[in-house]
N, C-alpha and C. Protein backbone atom coordinates (compact mmCIF):
# COMPACT_ATOMS: atom_id res chain seq x y z
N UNK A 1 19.71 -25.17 25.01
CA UNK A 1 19.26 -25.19 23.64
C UNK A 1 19.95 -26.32 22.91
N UNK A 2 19.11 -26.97 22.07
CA UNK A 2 19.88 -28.03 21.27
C UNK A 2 19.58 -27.69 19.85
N UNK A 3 20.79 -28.09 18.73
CA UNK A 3 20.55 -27.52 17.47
C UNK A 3 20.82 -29.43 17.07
N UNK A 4 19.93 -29.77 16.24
CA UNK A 4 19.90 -31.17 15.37
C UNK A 4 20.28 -31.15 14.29
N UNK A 5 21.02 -32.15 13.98
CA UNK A 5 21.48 -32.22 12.84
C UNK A 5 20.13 -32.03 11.65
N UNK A 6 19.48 -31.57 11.84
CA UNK A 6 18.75 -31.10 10.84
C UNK A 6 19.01 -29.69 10.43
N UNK A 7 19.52 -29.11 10.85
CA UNK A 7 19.75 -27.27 10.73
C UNK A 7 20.72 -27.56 9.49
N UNK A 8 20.11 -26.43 8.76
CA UNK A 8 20.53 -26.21 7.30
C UNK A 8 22.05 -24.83 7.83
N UNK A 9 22.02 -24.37 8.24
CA UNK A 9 22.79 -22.99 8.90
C UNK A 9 22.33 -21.94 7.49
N UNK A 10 20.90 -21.57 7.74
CA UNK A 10 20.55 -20.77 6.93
C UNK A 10 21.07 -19.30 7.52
N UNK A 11 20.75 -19.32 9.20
CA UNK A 11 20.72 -18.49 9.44
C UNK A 11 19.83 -17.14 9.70
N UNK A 12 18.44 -18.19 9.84
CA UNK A 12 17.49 -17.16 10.08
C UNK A 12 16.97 -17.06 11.26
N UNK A 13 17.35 -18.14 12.84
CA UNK A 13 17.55 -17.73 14.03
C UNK A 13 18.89 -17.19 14.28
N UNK A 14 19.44 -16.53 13.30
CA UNK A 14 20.72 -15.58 14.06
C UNK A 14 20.60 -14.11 13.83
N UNK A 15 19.17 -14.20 12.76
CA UNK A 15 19.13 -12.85 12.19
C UNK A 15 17.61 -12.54 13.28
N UNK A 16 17.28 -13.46 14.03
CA UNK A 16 15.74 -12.76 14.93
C UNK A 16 16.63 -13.06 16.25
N UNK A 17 17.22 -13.25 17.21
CA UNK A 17 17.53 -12.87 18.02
C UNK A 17 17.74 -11.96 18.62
N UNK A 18 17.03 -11.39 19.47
CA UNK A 18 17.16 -10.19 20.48
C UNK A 18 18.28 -9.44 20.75
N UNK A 19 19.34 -10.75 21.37
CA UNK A 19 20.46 -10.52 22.32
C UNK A 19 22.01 -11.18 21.37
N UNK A 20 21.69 -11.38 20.23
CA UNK A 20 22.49 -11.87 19.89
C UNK A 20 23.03 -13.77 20.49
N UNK A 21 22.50 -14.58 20.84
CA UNK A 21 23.27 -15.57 21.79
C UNK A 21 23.30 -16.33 20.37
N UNK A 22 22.95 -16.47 19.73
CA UNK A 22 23.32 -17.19 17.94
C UNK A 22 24.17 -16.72 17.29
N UNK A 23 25.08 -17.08 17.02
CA UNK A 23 26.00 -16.26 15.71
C UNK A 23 26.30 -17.52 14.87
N UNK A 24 26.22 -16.77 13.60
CA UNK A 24 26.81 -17.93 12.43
C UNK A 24 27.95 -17.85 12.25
N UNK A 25 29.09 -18.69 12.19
CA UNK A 25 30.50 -18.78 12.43
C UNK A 25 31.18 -18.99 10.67
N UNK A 26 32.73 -18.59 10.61
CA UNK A 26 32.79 -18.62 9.33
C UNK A 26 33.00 -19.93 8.76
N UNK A 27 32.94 -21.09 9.77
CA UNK A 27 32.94 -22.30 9.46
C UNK A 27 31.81 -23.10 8.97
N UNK A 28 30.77 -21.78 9.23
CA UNK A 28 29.09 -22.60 8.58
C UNK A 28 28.30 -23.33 9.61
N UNK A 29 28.81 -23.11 10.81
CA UNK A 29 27.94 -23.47 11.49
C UNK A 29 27.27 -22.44 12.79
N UNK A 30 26.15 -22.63 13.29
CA UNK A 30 25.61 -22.00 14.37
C UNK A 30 26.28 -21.69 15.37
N UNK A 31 26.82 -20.93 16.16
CA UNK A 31 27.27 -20.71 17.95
C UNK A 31 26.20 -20.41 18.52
N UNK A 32 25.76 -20.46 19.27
CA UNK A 32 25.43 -20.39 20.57
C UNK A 32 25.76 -20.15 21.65
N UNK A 33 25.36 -18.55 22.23
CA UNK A 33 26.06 -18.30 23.82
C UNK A 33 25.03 -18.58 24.84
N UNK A 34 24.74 -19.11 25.57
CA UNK A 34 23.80 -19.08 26.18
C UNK A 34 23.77 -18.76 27.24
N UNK A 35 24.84 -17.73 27.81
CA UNK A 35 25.07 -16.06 28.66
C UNK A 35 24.22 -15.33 28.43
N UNK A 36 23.69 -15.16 26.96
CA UNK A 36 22.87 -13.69 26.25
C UNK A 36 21.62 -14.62 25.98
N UNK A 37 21.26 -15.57 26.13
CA UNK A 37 19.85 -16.66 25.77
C UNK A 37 19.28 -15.59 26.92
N UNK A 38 18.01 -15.44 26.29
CA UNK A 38 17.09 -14.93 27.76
C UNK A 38 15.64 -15.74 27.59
N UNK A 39 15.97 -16.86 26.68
CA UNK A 39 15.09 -18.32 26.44
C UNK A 39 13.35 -17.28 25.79
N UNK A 40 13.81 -16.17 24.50
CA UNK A 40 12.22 -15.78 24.57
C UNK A 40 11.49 -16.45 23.13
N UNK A 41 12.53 -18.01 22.96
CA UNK A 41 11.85 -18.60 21.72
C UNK A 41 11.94 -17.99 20.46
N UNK A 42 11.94 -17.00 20.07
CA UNK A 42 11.83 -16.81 18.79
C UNK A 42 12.86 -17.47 17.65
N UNK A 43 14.04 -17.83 17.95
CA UNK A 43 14.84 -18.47 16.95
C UNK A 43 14.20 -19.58 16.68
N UNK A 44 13.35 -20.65 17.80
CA UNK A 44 12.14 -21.93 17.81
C UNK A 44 11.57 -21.96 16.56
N UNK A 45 11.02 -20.72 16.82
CA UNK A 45 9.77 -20.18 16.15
C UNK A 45 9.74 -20.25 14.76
N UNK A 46 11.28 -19.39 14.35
CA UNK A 46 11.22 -18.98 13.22
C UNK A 46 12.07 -20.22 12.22
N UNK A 47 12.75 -21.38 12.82
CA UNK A 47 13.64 -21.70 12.41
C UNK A 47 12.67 -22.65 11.30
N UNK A 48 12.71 -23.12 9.95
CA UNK A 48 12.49 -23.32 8.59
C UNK A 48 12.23 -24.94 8.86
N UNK A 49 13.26 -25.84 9.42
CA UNK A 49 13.49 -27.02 9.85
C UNK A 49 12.95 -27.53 10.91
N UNK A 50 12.78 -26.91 12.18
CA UNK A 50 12.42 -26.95 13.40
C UNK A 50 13.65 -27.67 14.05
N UNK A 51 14.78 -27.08 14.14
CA UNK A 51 15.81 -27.85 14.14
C UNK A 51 16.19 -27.01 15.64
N UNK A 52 15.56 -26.63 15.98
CA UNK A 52 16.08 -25.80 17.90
C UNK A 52 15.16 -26.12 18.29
N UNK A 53 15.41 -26.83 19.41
CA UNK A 53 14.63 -26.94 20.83
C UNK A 53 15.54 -26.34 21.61
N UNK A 54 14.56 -25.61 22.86
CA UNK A 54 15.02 -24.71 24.10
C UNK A 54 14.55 -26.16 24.99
């Protein structure tokens, strides 16, 4: 998964994730585990910017 400097860290692929592999950190930015990714797109999908590619 790649996050571009376009991501605002709204935080609305951390709130549709399945498995959790997104978390918003208290530093303001995105994590990403990609242990718990089970790649089913929806953070893609939903993200405002289009700022995730899988």
């Amino acid at each position: 998964m790649k996050i571009s400097n376009f991501c605002c860290y709204c935080g609305t692929c951390v709130g549709v994730c399945p498995t959790g592999a997104l978390e918003l950190c208290d530093c303001g930015s995105v994590v990403f585990n990609e242990e718990l990714c089970i790649r089913c797109r929806a953070c893609e999908k939903v993200c405002p910017l289009g700022a995730i590619k899988l």
